[in-house]
PDB file of N, CA and C in Angstrom:
ATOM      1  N   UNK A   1     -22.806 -14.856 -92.223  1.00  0.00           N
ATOM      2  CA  UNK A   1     -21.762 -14.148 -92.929  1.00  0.00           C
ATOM      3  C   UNK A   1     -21.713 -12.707 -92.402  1.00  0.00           C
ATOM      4  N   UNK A   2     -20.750 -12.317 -92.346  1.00  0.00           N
ATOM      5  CA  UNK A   2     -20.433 -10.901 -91.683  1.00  0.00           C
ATOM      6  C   UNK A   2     -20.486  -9.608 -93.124  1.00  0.00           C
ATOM      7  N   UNK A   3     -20.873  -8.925 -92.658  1.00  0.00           N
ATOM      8  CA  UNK A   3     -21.288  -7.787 -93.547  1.00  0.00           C
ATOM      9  C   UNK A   3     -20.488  -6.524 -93.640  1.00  0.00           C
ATOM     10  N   UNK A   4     -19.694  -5.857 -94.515  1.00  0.00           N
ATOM     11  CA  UNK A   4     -18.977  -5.281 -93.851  1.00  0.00           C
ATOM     12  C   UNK A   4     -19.028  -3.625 -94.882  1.00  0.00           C
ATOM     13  N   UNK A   5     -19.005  -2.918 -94.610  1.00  0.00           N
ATOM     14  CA  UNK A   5     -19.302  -1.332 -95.576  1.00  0.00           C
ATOM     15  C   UNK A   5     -17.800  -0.821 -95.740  1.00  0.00           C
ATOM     16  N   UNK A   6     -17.897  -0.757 -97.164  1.00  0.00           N
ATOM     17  CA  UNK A   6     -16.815  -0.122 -97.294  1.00  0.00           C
ATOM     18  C   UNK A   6     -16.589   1.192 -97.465  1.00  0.00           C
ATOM     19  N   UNK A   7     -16.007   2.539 -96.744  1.00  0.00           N
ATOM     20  CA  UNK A   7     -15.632   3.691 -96.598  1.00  0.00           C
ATOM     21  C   UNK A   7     -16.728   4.454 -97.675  1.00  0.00           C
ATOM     22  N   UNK A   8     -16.762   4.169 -98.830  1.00  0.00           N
ATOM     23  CA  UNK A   8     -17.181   5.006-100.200  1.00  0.00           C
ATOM     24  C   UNK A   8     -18.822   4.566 -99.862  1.00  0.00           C
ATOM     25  N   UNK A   9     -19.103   3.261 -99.848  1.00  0.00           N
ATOM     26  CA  UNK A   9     -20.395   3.215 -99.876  1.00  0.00           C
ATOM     27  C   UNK A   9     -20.929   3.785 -98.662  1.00  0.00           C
ATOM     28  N   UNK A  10     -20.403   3.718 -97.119  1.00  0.00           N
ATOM     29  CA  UNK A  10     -20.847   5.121 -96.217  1.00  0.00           C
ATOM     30  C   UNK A  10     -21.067   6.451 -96.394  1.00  0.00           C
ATOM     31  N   UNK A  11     -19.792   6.531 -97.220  1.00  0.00           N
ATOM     32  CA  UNK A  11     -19.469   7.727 -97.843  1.00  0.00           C
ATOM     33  C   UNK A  11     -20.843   8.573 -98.720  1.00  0.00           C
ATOM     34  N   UNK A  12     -21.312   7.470 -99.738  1.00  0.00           N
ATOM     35  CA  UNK A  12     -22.887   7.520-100.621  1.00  0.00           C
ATOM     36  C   UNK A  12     -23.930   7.506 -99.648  1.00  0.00           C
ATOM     37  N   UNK A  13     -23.602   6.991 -98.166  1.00  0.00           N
ATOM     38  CA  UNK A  13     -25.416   6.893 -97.716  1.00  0.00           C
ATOM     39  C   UNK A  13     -25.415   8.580 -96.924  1.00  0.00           C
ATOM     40  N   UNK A  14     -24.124   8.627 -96.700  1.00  0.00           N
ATOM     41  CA  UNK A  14     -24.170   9.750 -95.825  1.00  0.00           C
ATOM     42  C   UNK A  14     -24.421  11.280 -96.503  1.00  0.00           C
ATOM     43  N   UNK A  15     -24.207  11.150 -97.992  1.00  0.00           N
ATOM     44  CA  UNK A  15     -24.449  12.434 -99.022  1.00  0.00           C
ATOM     45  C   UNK A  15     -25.812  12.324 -99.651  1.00  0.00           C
ATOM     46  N   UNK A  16     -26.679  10.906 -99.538  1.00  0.00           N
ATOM     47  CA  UNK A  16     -27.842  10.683-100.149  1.00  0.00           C
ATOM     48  C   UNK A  16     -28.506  11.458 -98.583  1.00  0.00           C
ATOM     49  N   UNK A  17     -28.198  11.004 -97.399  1.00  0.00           N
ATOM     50  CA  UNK A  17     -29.313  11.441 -96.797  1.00  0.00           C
ATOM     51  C   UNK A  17     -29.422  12.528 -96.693  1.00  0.00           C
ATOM     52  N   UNK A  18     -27.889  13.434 -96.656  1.00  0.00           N
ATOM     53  CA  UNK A  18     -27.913  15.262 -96.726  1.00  0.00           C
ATOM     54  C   UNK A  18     -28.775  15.572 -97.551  1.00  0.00           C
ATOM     55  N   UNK A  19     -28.712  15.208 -98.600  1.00  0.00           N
ATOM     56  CA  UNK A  19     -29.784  15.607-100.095  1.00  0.00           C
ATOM     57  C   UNK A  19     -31.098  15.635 -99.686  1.00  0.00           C
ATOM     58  N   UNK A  20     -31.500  14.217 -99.062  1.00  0.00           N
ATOM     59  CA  UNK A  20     -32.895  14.119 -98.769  1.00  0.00           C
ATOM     60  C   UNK A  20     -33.439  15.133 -97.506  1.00  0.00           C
ATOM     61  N   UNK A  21     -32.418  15.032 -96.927  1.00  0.00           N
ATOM     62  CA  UNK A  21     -32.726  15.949 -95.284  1.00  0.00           C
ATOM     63  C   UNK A  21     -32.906  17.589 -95.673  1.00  0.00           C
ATOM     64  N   UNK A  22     -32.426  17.942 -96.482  1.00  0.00           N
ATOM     65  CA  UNK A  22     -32.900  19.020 -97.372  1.00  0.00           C
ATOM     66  C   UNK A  22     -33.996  19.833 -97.226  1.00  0.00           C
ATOM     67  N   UNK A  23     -34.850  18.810 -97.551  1.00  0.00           N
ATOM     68  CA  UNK A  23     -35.946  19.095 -97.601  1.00  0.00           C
ATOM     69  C   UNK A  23     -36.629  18.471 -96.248  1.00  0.00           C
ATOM     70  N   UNK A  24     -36.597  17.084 -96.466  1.00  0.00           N
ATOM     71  CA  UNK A  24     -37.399  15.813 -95.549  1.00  0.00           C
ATOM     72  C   UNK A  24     -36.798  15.456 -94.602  1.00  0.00           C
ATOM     73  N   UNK A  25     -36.127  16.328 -93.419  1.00  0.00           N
ATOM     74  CA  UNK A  25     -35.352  15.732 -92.517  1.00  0.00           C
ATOM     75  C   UNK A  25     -35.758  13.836 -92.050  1.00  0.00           C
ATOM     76  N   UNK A  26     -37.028  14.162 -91.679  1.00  0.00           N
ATOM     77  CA  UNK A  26     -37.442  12.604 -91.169  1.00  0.00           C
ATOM     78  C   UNK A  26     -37.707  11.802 -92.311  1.00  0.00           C
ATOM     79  N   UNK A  27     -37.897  12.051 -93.906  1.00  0.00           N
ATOM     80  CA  UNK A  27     -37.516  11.395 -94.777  1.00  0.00           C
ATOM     81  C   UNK A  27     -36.353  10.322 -94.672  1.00  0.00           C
ATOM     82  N   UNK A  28     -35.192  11.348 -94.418  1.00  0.00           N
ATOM     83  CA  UNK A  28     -34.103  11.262 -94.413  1.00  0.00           C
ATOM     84  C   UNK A  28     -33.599  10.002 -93.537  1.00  0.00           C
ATOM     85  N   UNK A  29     -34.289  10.049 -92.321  1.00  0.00           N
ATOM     86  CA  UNK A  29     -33.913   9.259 -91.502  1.00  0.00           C
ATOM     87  C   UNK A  29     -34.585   8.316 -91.527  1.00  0.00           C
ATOM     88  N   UNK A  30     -35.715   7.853 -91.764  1.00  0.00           N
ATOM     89  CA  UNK A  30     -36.103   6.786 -92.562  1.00  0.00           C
ATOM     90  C   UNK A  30     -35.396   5.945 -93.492  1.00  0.00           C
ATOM     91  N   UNK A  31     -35.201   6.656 -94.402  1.00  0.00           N
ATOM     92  CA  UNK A  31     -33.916   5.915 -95.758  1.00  0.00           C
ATOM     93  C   UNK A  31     -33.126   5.476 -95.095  1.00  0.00           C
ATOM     94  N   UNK A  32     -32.237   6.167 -94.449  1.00  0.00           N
ATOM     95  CA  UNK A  32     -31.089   5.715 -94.027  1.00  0.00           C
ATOM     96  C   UNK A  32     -31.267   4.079 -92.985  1.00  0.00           C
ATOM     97  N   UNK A  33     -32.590   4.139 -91.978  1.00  0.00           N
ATOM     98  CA  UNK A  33     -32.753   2.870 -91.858  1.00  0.00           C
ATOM     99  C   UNK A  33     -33.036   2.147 -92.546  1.00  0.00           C
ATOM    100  N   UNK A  34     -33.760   2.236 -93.471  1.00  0.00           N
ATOM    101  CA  UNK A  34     -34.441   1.037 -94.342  1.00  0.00           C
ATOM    102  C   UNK A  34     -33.664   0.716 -95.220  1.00  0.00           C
ATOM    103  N   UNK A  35     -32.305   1.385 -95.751  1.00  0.00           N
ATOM    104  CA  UNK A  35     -31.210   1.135 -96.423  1.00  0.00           C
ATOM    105  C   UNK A  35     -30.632   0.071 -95.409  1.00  0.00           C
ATOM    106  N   UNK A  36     -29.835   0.477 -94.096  1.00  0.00           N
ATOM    107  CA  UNK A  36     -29.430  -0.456 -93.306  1.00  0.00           C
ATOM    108  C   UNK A  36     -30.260  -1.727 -92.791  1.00  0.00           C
ATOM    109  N   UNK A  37     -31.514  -1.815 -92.770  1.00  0.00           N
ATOM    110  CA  UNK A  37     -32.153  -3.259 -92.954  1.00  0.00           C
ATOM    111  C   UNK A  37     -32.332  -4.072 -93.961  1.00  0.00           C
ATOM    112  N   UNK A  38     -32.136  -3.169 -95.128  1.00  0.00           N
ATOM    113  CA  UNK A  38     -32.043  -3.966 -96.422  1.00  0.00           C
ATOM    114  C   UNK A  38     -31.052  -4.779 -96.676  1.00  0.00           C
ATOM    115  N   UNK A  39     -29.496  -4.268 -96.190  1.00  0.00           N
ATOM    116  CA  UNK A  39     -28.360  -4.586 -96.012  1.00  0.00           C
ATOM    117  C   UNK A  39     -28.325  -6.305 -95.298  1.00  0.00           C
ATOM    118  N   UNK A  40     -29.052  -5.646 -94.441  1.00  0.00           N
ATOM    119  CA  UNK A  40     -28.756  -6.745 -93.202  1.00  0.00           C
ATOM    120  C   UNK A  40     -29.367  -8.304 -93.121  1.00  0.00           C
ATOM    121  N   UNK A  41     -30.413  -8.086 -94.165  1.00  0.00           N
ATOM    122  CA  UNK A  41     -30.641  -9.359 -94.869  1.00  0.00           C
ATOM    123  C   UNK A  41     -29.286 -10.497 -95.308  1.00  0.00           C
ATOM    124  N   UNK A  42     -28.410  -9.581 -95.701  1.00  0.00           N
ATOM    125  CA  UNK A  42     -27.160 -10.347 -96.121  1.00  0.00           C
ATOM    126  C   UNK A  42     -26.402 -11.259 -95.432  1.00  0.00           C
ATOM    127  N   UNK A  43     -26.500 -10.684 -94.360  1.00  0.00           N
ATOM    128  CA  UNK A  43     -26.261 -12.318 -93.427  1.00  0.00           C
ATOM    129  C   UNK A  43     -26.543 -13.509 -93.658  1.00  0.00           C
ATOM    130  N   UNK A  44     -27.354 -13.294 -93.806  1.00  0.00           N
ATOM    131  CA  UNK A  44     -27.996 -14.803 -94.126  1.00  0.00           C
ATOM    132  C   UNK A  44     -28.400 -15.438 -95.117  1.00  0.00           C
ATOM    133  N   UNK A  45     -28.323 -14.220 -96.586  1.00  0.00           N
ATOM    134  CA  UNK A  45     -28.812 -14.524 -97.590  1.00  0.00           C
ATOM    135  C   UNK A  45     -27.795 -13.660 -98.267  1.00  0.00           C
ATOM    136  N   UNK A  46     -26.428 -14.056 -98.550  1.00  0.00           N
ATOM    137  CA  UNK A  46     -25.585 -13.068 -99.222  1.00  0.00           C
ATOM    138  C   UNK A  46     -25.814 -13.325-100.737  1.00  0.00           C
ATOM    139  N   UNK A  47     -26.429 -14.290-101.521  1.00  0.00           N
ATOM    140  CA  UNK A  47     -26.429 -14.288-102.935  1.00  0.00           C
ATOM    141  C   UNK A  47     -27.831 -13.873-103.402  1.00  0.00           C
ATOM    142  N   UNK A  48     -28.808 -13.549-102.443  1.00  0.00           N
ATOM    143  CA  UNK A  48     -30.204 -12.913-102.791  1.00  0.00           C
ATOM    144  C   UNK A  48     -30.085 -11.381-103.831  1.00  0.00           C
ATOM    145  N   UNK A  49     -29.267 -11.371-104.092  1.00  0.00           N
ATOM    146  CA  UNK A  49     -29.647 -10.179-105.159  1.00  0.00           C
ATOM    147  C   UNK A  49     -28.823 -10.562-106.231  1.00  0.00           C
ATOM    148  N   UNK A  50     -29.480 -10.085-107.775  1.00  0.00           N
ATOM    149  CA  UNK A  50     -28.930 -10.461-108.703  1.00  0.00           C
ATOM    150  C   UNK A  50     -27.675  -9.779-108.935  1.00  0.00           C
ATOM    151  N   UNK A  51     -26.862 -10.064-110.009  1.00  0.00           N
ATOM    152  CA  UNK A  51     -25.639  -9.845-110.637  1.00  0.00           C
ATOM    153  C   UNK A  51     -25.957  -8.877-111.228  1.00  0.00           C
ATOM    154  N   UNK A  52     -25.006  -7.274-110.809  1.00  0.00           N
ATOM    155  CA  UNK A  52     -24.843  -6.260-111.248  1.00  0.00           C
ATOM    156  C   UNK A  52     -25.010  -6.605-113.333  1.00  0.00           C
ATOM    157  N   UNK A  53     -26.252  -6.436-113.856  1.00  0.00           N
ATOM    158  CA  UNK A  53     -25.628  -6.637-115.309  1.00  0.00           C
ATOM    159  C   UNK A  53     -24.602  -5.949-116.327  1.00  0.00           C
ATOM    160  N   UNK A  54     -24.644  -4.731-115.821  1.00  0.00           N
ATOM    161  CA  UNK A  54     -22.920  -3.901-116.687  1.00  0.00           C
ATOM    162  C   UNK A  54     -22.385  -4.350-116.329  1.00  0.00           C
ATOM    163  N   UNK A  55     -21.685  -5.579-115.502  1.00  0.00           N
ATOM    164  CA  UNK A  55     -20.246  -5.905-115.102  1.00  0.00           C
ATOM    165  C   UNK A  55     -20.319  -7.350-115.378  1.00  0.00           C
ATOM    166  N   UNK A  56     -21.913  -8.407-114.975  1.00  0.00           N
ATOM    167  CA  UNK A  56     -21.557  -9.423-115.381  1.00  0.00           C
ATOM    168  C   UNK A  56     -20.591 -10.307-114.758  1.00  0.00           C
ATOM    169  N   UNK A  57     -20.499 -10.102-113.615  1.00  0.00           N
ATOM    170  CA  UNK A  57     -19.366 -10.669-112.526  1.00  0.00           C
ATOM    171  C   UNK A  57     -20.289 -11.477-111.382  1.00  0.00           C
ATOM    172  N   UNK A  58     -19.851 -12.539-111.446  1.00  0.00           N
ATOM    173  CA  UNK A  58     -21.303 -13.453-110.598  1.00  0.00           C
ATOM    174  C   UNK A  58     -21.182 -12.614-109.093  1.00  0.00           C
ATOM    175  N   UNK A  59     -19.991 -12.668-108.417  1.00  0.00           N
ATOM    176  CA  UNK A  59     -19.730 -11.995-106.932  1.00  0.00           C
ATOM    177  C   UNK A  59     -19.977 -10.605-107.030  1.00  0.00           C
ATOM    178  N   UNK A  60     -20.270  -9.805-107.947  1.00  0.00           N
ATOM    179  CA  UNK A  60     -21.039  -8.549-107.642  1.00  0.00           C
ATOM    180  C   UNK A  60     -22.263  -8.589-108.023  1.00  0.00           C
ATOM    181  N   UNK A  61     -22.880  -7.981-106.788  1.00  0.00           N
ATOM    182  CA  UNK A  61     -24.577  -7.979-107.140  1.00  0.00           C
ATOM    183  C   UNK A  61     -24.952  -6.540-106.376  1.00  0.00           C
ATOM    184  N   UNK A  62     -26.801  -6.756-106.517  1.00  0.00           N
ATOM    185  CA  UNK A  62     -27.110  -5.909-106.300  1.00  0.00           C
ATOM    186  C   UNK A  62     -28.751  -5.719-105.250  1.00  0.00           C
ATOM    187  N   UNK A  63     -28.917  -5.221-104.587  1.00  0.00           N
ATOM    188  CA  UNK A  63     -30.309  -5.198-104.083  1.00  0.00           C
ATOM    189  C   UNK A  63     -30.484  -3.924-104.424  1.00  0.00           C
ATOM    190  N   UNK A  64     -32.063  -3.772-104.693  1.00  0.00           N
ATOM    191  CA  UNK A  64     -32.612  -2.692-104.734  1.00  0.00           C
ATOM    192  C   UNK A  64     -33.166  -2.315-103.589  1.00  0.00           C
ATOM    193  N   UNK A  65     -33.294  -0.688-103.434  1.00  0.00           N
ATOM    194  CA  UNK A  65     -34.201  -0.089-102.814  1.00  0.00           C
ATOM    195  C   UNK A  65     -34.218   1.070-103.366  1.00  0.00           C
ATOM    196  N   UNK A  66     -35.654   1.064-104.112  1.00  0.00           N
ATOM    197  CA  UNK A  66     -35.866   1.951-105.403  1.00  0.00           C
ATOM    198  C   UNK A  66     -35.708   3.570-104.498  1.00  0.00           C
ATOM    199  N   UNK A  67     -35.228   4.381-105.323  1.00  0.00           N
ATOM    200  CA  UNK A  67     -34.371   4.538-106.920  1.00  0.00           C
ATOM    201  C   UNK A  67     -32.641   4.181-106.545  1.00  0.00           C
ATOM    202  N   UNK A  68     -32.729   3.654-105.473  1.00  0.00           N
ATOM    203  CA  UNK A  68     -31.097   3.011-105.705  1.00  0.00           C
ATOM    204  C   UNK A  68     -31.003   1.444-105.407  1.00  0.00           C
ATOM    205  N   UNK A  69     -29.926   1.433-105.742  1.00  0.00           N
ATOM    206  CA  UNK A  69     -29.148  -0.073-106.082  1.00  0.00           C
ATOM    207  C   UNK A  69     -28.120   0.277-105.222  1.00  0.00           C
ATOM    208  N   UNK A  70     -28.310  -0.879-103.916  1.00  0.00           N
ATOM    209  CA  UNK A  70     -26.786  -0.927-102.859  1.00  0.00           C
ATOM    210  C   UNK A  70     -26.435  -2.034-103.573  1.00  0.00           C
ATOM    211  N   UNK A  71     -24.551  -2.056-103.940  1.00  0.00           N
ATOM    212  CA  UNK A  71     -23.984  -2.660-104.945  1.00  0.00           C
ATOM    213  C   UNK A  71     -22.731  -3.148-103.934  1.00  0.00           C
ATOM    214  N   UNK A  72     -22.660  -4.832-103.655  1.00  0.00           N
ATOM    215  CA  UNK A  72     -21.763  -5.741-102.944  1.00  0.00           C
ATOM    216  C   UNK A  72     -21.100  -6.591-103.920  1.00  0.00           C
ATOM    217  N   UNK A  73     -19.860  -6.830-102.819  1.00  0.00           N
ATOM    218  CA  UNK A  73     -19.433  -7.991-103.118  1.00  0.00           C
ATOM    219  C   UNK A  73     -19.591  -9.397-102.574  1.00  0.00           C
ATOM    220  N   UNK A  74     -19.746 -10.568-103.197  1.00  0.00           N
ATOM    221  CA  UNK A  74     -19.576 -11.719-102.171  1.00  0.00           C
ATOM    222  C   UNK A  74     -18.372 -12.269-101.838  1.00  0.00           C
ATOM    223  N   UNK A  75     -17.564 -12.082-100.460  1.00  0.00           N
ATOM    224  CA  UNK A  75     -16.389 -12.574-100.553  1.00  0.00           C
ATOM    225  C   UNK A  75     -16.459 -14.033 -99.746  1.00  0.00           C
ATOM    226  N   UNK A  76     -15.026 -14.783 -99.547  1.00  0.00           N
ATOM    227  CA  UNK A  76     -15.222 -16.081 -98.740  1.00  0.00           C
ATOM    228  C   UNK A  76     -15.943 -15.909 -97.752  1.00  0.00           C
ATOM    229  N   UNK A  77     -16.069 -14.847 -96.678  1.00  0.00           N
ATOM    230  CA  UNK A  77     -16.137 -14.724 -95.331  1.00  0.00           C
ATOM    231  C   UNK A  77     -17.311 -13.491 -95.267  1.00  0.00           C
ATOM    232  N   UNK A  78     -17.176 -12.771 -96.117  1.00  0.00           N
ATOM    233  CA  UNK A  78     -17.640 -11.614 -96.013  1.00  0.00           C
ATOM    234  C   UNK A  78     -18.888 -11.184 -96.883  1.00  0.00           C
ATOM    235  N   UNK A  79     -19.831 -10.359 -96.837  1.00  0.00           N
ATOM    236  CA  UNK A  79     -20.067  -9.531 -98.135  1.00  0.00           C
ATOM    237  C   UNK A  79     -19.693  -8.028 -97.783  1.00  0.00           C
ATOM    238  N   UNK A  80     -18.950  -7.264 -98.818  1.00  0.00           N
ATOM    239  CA  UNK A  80     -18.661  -6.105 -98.585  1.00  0.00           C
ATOM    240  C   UNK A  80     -19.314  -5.253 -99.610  1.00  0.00           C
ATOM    241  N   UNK A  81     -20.364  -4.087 -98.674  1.00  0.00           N
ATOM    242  CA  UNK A  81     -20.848  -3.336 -99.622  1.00  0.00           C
ATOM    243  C   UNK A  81     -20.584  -2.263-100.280  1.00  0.00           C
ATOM    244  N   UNK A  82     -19.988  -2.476-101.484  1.00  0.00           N
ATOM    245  CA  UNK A  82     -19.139  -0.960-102.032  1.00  0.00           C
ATOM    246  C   UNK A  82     -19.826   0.061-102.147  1.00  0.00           C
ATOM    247  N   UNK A  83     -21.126  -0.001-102.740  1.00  0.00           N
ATOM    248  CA  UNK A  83     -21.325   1.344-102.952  1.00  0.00           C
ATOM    249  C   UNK A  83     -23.061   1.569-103.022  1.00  0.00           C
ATOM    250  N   UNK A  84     -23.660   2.525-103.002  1.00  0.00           N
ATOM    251  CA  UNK A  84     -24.769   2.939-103.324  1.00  0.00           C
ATOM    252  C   UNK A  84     -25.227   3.937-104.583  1.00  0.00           C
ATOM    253  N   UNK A  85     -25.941   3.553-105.631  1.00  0.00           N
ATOM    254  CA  UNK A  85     -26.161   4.003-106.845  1.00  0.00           C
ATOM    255  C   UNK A  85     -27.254   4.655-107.060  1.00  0.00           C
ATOM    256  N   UNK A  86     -27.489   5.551-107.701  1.00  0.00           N
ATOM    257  CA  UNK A  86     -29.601   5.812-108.282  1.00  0.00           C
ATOM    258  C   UNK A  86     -29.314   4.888-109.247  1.00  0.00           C
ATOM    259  N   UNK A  87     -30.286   4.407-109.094  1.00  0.00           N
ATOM    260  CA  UNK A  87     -30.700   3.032-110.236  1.00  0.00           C
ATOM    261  C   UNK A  87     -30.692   3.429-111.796  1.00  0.00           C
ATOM    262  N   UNK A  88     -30.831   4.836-112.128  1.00  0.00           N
ATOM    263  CA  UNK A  88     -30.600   4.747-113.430  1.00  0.00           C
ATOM    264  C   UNK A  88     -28.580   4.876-114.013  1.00  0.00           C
ATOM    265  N   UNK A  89     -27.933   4.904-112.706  1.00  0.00           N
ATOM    266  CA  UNK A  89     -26.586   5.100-113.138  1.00  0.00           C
ATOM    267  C   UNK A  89     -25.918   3.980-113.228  1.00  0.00           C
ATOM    268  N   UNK A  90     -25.194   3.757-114.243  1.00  0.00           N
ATOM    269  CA  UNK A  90     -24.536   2.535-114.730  1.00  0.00           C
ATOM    270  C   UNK A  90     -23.056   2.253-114.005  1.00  0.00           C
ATOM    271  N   UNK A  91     -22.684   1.157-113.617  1.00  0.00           N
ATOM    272  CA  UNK A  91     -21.004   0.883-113.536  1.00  0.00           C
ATOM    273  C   UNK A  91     -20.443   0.834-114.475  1.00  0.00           C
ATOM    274  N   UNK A  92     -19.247   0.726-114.124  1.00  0.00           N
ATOM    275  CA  UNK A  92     -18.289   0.424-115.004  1.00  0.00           C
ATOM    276  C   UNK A  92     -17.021  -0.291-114.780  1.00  0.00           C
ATOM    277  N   UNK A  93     -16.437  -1.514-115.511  1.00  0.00           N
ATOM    278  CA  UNK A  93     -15.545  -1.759-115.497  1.00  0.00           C
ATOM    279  C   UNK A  93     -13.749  -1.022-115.798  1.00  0.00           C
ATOM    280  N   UNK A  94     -12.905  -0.896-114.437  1.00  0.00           N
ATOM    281  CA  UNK A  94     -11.811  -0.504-114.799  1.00  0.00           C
ATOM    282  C   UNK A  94     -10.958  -1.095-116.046  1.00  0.00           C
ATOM    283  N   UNK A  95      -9.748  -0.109-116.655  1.00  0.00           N
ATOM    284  CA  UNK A  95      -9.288  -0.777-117.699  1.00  0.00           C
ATOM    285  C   UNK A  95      -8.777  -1.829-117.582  1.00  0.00           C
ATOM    286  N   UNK A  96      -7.836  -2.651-116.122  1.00  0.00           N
ATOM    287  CA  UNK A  96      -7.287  -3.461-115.856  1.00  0.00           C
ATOM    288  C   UNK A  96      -8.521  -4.675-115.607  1.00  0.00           C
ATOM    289  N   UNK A  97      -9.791  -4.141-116.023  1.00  0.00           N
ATOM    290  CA  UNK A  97     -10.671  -5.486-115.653  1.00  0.00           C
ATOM    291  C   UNK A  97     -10.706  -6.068-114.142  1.00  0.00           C
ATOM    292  N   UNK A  98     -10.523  -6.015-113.104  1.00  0.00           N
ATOM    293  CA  UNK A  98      -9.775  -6.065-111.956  1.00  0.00           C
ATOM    294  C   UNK A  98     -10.823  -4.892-111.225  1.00  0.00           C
ATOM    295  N   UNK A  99     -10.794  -4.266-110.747  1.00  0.00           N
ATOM    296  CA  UNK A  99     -11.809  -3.082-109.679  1.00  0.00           C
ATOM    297  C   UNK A  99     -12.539  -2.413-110.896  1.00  0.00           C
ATOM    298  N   UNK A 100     -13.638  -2.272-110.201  1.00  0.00           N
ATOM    299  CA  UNK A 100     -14.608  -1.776-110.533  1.00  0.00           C
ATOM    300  C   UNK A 100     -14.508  -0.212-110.158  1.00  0.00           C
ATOM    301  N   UNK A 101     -14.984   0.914-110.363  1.00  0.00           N
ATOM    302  CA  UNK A 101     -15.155   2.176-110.582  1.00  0.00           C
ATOM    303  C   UNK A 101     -16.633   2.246-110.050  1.00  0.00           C
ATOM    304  N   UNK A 102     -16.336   2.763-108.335  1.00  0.00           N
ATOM    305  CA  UNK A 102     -17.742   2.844-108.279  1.00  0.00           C
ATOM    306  C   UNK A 102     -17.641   4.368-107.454  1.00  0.00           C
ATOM    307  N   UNK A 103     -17.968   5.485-107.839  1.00  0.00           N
ATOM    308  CA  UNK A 103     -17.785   6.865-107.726  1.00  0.00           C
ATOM    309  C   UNK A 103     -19.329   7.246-107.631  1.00  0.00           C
TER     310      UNK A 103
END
């Protein structure tokens, strides 16, 4: 299955690692791989992480890599990864029920 990042969740790895590089430049660059190998499991194992539980939607899930949660979808062809979270921040469902709000 092809793996595919969507704009926002680049968007999250690329402001998590500024944060970390901060301080830990080679921190920094660490995460950022071990985020992208975590990912890449998905090929081959796109339903290995459980179901986001605030949303409760079987095709969104989640893998950890503590203190965040990279948060996908499973599509026919694809998994697309929307976004990257700190694990204590919650989703949320839009009012139309329909997209998710992942900021």
């Amino acid at each position: 299955m092809r793996v595919v990042w969507s704009p926002r969740a680049l968007e999250r790895v690329e402001a998590i690692a500024r944060t970390i590089a901060g301080d830990r430049p080679v921190a920094a660059e660490r995460w950022v791989r071990a985020i992208f190998a975590r990912v890449a499991q998905l090929r081959d194992h796109a339903e290995s992480g459980p179901v986001v539980p605030e949303l409760s939607r079987p095709e969104v899930r989640q893998l950890q890599s503590p203190p965040y949660r990279i948060i996908y979808r499973v599509e026919a062809r694809r998994v697309l990864i929307l976004t990257i979270r700190h694990g204590r921040q919650e989703l949320k469902s839009s009012r139309d029920g329909e997209a998710e709000t992942f900021e």
